[in-house]
Protein backbone atom coordinates (compact mmCIF):
# COMPACT_ATOMS: atom_id res chain seq x y z
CA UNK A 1 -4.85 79.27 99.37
CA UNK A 2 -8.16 78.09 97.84
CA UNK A 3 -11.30 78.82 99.59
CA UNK A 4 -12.91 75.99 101.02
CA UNK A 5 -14.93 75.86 104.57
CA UNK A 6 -11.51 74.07 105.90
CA UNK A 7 -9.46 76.85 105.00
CA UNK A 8 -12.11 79.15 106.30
CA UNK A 9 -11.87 77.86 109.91
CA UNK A 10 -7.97 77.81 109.55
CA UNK A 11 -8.40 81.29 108.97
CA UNK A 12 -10.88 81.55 111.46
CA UNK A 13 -8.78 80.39 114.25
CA UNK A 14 -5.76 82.39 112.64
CA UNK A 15 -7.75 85.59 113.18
CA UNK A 16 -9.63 84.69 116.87
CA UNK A 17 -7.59 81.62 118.31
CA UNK A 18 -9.64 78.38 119.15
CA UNK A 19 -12.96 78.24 118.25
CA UNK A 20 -15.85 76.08 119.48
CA UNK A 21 -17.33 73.49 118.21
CA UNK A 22 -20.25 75.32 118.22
CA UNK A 23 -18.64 77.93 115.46
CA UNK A 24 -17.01 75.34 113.88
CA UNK A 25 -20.30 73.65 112.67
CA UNK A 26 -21.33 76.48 112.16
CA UNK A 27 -19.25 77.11 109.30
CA UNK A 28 -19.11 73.46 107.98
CA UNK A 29 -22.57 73.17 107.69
CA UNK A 30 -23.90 76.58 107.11
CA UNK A 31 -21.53 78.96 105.57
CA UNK A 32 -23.57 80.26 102.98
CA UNK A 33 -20.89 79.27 100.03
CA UNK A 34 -19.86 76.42 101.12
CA UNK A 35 -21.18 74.97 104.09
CA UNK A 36 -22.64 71.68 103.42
CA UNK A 37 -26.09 72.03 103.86
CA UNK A 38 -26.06 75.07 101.94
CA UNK A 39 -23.73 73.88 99.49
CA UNK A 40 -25.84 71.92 97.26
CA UNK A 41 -30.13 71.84 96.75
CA UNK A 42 -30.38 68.19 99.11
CA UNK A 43 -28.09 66.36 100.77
CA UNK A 44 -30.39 63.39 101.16
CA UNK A 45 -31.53 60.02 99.44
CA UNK A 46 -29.82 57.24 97.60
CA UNK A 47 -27.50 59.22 96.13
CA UNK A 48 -26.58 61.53 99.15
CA UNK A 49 -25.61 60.95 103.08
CA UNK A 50 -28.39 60.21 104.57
CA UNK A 51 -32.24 58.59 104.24
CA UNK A 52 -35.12 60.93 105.86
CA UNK A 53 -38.78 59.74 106.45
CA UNK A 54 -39.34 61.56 103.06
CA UNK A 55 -37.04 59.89 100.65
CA UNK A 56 -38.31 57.14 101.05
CA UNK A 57 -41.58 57.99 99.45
CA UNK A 58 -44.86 60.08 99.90
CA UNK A 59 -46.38 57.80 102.65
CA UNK A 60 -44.86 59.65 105.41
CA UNK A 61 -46.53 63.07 103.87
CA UNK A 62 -49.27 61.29 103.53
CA UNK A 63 -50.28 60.47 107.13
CA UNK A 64 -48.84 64.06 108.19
CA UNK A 65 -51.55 66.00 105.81
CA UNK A 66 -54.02 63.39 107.76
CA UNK A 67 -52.66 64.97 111.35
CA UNK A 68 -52.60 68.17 110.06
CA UNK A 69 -56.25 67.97 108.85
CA UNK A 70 -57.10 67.26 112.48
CA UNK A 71 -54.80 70.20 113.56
CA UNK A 72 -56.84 72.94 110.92
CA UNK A 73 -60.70 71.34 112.66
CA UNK A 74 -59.49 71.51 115.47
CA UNK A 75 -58.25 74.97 115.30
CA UNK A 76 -61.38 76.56 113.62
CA UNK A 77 -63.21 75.64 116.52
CA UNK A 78 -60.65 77.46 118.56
CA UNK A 79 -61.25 80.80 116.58
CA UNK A 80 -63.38 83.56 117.19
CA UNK A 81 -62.39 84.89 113.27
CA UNK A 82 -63.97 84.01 110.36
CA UNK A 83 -60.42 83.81 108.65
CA UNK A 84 -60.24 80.53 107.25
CA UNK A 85 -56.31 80.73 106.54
CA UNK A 86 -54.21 78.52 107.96
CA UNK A 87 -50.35 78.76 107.99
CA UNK A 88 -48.33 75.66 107.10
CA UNK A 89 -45.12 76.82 108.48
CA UNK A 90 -42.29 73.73 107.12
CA UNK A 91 -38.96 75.20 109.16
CA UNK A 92 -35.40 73.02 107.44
CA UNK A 93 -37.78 72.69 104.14
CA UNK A 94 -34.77 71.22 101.91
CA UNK A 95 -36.39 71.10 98.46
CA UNK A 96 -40.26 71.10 99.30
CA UNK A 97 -40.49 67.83 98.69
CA UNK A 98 -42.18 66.76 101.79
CA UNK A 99 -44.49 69.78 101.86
CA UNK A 100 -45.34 68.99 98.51
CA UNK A 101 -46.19 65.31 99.79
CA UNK A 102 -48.50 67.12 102.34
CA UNK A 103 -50.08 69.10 100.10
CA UNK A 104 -50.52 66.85 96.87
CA UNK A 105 -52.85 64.63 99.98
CA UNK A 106 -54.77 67.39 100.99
CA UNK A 107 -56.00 68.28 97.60
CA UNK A 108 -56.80 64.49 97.08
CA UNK A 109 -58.83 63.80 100.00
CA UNK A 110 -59.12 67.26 101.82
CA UNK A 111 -60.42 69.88 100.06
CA UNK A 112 -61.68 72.06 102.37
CA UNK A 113 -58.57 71.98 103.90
CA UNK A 114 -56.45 72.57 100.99
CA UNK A 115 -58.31 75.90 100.05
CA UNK A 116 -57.49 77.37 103.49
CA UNK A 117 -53.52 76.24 103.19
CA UNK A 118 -51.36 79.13 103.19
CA UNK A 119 -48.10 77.57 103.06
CA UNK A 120 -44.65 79.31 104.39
CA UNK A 121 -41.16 77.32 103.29
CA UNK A 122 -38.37 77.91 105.55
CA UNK A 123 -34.97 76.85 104.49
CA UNK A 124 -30.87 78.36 104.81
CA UNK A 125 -29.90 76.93 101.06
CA UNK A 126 -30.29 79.56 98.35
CA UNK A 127 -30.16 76.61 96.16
CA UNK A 128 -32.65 74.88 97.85
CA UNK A 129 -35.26 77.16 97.98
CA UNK A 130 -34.49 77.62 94.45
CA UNK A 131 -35.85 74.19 93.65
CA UNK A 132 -38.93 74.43 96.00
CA UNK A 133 -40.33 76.15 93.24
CA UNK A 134 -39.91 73.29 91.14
CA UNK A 135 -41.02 71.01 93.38
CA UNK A 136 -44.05 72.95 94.19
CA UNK A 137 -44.91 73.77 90.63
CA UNK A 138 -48.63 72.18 90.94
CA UNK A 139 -48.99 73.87 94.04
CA UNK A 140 -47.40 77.50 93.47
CA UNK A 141 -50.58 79.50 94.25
CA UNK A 142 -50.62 77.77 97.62
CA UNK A 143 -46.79 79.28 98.59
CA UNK A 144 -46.52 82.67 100.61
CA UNK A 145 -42.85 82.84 101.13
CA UNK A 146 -39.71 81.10 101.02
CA UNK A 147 -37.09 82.35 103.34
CA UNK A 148 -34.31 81.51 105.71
CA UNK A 149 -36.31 82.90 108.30
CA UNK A 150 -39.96 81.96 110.26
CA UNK A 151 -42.70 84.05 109.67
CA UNK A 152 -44.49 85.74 112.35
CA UNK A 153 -47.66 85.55 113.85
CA UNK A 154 -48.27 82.37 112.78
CA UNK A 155 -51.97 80.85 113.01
CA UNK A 156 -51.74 77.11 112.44
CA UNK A 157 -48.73 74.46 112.04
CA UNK A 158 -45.14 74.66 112.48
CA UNK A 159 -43.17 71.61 111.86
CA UNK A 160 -39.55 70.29 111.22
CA UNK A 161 -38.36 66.93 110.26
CA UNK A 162 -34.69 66.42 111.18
CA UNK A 163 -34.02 70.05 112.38
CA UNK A 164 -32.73 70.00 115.74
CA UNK A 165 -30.41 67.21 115.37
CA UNK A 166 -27.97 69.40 112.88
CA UNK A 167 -27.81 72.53 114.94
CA UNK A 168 -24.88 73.95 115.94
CA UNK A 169 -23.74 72.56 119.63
CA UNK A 170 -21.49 73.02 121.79
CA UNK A 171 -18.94 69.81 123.03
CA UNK A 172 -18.46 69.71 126.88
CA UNK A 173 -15.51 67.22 128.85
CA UNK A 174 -15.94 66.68 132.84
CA UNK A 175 -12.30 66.18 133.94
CA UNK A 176 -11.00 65.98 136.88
CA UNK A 177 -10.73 69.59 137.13
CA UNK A 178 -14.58 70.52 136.65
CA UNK A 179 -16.04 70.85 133.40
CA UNK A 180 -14.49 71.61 130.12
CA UNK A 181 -15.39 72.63 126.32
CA UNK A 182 -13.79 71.05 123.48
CA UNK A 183 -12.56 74.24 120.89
CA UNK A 184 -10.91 73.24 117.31
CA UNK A 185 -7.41 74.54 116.49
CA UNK A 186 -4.93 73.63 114.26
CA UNK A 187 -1.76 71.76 113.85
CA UNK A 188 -0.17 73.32 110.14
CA UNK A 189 -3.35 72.63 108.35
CA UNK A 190 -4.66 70.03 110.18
CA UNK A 191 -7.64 70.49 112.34
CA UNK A 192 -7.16 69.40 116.12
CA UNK A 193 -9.12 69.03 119.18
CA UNK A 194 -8.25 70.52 122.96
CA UNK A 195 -9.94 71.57 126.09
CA UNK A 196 -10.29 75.11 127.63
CA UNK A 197 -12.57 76.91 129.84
CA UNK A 198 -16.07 77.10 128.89
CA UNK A 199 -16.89 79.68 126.38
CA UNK A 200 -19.89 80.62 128.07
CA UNK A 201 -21.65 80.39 131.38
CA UNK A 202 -24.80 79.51 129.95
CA UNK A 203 -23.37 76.08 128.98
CA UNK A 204 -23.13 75.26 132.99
CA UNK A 205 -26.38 76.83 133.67
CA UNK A 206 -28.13 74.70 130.82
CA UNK A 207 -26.57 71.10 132.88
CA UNK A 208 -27.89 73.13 136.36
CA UNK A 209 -31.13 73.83 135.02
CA UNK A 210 -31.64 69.83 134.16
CA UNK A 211 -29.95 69.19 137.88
CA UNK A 212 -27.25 66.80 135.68
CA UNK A 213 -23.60 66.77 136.99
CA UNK A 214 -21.75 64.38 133.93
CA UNK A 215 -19.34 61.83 135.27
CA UNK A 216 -15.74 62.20 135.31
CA UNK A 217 -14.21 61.58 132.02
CA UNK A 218 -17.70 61.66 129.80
CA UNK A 219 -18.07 63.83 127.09
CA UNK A 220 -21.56 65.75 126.00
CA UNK A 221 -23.19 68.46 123.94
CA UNK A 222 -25.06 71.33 124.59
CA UNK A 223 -27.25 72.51 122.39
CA UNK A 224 -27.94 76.05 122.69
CA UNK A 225 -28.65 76.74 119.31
CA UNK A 226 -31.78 74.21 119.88
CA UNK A 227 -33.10 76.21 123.12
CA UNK A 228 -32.61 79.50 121.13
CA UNK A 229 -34.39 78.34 117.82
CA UNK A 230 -37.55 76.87 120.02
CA UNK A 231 -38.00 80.38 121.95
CA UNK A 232 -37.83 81.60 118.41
CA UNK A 233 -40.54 79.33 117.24
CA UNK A 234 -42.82 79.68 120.57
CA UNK A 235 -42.66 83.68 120.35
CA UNK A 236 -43.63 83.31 116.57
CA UNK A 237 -47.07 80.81 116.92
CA UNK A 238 -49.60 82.79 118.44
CA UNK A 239 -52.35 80.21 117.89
CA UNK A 240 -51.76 76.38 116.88
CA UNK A 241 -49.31 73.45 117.25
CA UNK A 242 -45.99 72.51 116.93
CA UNK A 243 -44.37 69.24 115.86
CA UNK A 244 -40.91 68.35 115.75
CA UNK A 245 -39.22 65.18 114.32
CA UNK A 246 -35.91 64.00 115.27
CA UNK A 247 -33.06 61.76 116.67
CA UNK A 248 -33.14 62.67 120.43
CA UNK A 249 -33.63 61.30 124.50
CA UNK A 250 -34.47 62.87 127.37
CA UNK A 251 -31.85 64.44 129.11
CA UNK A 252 -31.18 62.08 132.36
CA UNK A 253 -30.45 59.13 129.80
CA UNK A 254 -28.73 61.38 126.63
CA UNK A 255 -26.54 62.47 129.65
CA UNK A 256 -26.02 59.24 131.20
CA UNK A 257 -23.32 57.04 130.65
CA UNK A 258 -25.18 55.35 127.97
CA UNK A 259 -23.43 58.14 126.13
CA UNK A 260 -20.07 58.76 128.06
CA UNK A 261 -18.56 60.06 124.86
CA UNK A 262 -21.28 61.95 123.38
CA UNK A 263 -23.48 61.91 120.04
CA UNK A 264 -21.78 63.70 117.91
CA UNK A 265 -21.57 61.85 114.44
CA UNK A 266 -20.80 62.03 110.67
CA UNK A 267 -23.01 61.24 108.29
CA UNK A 268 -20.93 60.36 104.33
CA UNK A 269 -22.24 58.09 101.43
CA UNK A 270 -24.68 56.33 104.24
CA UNK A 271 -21.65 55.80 106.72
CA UNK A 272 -22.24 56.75 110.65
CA UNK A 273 -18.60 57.55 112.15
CA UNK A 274 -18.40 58.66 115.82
CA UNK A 275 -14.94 58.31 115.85
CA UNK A 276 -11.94 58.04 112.98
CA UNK A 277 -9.38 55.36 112.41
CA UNK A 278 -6.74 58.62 112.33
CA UNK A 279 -5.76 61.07 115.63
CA UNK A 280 -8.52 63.16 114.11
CA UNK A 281 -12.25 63.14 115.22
CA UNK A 282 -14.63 62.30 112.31
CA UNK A 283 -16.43 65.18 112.60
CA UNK A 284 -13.11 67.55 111.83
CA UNK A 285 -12.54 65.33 108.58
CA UNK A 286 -14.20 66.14 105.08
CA UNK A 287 -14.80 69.85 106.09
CA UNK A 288 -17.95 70.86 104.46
CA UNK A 289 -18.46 67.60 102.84
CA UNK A 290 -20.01 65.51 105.13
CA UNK A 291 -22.93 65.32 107.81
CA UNK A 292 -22.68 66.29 111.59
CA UNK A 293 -25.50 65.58 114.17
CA UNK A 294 -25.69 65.11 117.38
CA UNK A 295 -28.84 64.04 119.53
CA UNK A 296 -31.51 66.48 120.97
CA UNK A 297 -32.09 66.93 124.51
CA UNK A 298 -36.14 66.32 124.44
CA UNK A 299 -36.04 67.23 127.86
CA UNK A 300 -34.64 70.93 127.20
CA UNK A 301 -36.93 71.08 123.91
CA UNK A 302 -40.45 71.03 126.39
CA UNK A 303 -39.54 72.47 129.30
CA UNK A 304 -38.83 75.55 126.73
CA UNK A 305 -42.11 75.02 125.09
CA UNK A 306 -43.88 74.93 128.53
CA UNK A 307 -42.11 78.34 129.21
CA UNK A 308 -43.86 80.14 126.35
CA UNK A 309 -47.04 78.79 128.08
CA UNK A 310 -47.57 75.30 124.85
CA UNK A 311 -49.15 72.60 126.46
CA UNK A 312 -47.16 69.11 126.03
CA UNK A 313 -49.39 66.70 123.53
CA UNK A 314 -46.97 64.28 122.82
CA UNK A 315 -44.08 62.74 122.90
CA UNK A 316 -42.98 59.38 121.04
CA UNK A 317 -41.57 57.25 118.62
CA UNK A 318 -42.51 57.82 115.00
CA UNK A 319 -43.34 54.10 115.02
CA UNK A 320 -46.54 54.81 117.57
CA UNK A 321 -47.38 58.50 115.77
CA UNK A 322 -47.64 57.56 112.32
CA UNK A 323 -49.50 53.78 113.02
CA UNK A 324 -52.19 55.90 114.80
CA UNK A 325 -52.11 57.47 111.69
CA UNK A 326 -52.12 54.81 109.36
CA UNK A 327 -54.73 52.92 111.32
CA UNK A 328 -57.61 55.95 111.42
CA UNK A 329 -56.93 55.98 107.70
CA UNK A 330 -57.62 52.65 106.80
CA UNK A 331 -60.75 52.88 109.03
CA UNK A 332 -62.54 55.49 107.11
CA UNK A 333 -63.46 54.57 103.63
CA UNK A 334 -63.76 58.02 102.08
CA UNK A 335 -59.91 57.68 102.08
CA UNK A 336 -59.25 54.50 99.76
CA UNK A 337 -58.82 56.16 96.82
CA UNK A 338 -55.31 56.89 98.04
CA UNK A 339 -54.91 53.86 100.56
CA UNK A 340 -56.87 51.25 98.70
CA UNK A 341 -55.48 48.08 100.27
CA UNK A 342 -53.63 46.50 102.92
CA UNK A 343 -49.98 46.32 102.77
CA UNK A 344 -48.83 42.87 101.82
CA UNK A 345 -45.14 41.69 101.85
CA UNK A 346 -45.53 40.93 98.45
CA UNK A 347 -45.64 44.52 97.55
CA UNK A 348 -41.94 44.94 97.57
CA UNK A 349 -41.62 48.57 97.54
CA UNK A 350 -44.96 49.63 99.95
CA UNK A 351 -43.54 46.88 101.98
CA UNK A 352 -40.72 48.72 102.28
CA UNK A 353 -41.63 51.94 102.85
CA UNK A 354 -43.90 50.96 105.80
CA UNK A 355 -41.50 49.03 107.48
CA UNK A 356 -38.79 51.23 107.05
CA UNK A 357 -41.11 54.23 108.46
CA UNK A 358 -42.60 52.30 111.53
CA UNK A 359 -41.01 49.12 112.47
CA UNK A 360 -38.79 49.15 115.48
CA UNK A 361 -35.18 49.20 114.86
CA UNK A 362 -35.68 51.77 111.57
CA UNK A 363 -36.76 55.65 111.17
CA UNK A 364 -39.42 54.73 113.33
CA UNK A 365 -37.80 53.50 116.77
CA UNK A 366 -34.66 56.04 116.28
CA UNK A 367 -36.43 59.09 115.90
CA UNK A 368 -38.85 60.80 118.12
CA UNK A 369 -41.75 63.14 117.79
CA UNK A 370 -42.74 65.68 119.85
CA UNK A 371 -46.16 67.78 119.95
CA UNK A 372 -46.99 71.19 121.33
CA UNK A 373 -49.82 73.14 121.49
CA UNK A 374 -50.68 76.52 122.27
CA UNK A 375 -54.77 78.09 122.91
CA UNK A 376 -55.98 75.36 121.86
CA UNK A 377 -56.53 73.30 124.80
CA UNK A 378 -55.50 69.55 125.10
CA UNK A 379 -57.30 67.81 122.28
CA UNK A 380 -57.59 64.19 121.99
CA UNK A 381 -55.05 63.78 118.58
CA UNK A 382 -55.41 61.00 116.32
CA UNK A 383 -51.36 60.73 115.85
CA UNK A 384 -51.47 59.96 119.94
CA UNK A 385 -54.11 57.90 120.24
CA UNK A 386 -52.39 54.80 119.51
CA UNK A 387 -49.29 53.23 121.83
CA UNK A 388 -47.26 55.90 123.20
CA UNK A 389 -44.11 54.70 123.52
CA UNK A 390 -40.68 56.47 123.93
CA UNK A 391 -38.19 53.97 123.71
């Protein structure tokens, strides 16, 4: 038999019997052969799955580095040190690009700011953090460490861009019975889908803690891997902010039947499936080939956050966060040599990229961004000082 991730969860379930979904992801996406995030250096752009905020262009690094300039004033003021280092912490870091974006900004129009960057890449493909180098070429003496793992004691900025959303989860059924998990097994060599108890009481203690009983007959997931990385996360910034990016709701509507039979989706050549034309779910097809994300519970995400004692900043559509941004730029003149003039339609490609980033209906209405902060106060941000819409 040729090794392939497929084959591995055959063998997988050979060896243990059903397996969640949970482990099953786990191996399609992250097996560190050939899991398909770790498979190849990017997944992402016109020739991969899937468009981020940062394939499209450096705009969206652009008004980040103006945020995180904010972030690093802001911070000094909160310090007793005379340290003026400040951790960049990028956590699901792909190829750099986007960290390269921020910094390539910051050395244009903040150079105070620059000088103090000390910049941490974190990032599960060998073969991605291979090419951060690359990327980062004009900024290598800015780079501490690339690794699959966060850094601790971090004094500054941790941030992810479409993190959450890929984690493993775990894929719940309420029957009549009570509630149920969804484990893979197989039929010969194809992969199959059937209900036993849950794997773990923490999944029913995660819907107890929200006070959500799912209907009869709806389907969810749990994502415990989500929970687990934020304590992580919390634990690790002693002094700064933290700002996530990603597809998600808050849990009374992800859990509503607005979603009776879950998020879970596929992501292939810039195809969404939820569901296959075969007996087979999507998400069981093209084993290590193809995208699987499901949505993040926001709700779960802050009260964690609030647990390790971060205050709650923010929490909106990209659209709202990054036209505050945008806005504040165009309003301060020392910053036109890198936004020089308005938008105007006839500028195909800025066109583009701004709408694409902000306007309702795009990146900017489907995903959501959430800010944390922790001893620093509650400072006024320039990110939230616009509309603050979660839609």
């Amino acid at each position: 038999m040729s090794v392939s991730a497929h084959n591995l969860i055959v063998e997988e379930i050979r060896k243990r019997g059903p397996i969640t979904v949970a482990d099953f992801m786990s191996i399609a996406l992250y097996h560190p052969e050939f899991g398909y995030y770790t498979s190849q250096k990017y997944r992402t752009g016109r020739h991969g799955d899937f468009f981020t905020s940062v394939n499209i262009g450096p705009l969206f690094g652009n008004l980040l580095c103006h945020q995180f300039n904010q972030l690093w004033n802001i911070l000094r003021k909160h310090s007793s040190s005379q340290n003026r280092h400040f951790d960049i912490v990028e956590v699901g870091a792909s190829n750099g690009q986007l960290a390269c974006d921020v910094l390539d900004t910051a050395r244009k129009l903040y150079p105070d700011f620059y000088l103090a960057i000390r910049l941490h890449l974190v990032e599960v493909s060998t073969l991605a953090r291979v090419a951060q180098r690359k990327v980062l070429t004009s900024h290598t003496e800015k780079i501490v460490d690339t690794t699959e793992t966060l850094p601790n004691a971090i004094h500054g900025i941790v941030y992810a861009n479409e993190l959450l959303d890929a984690l493993p989860v775990h894929k719940v059924i309420m029957t009549s019975n009570g509630l149920r998990e969804c484990y893979v097994d197989f039929n010969g060599h194809v992969l199959t889908e059937r209900q036993a108890p849950l794997s773990s009481n923490a999944i029913e203690h995660y819907l107890q803690a929200l006070d959500i009983t799912l209907k009869t007959n709806t389907q969810a997931e749990i994502n415990l891997s989500a929970v687990s990385w934020m304590k992580h996360a919390c634990q690790a910034l002693k002094k700064g902010f933290l700002i996530l990016i990603d597809y998600g709701r808050e849990a009374t509507d992800l859990y509503s039947m607005l979603h009776p039979e879950g998020t879970l989706r596929t992501y292939k050549q810039h195809t969404s499936t939820a569901t296959s034309d075969s007996a087979t779910p999507s998400w069981l097809e093209k084993v290590g080939e193809q995208d699987i994300t499901s949505h993040v519970d926001l709700t779960s995400i802050r009260r964690t956050a609030e647990t390790f004692d971060f205050k709650t900043l923010g929490l909106l559509d990209q659209t709202y966060f990054l036209l505050a941004l945008w806005n504040d730029l165009h309003q301060n003149k020392q910053n036109k040599e890198l936004f020089n003039e308005p938008i105007s339609v006839n500028d195909t490609r800025r066109w583009l990229t701004f709408k694409s980033l902000m306007m309702p209906g795009g990146l900017g209405s489907t995903h959501k961004v959430m800010v944390f902060g922790k001893n620093v106060g509650t400072p006024s941000l320039t990110g939230l000082s616009g509309l603050s819409r979660l839609t």
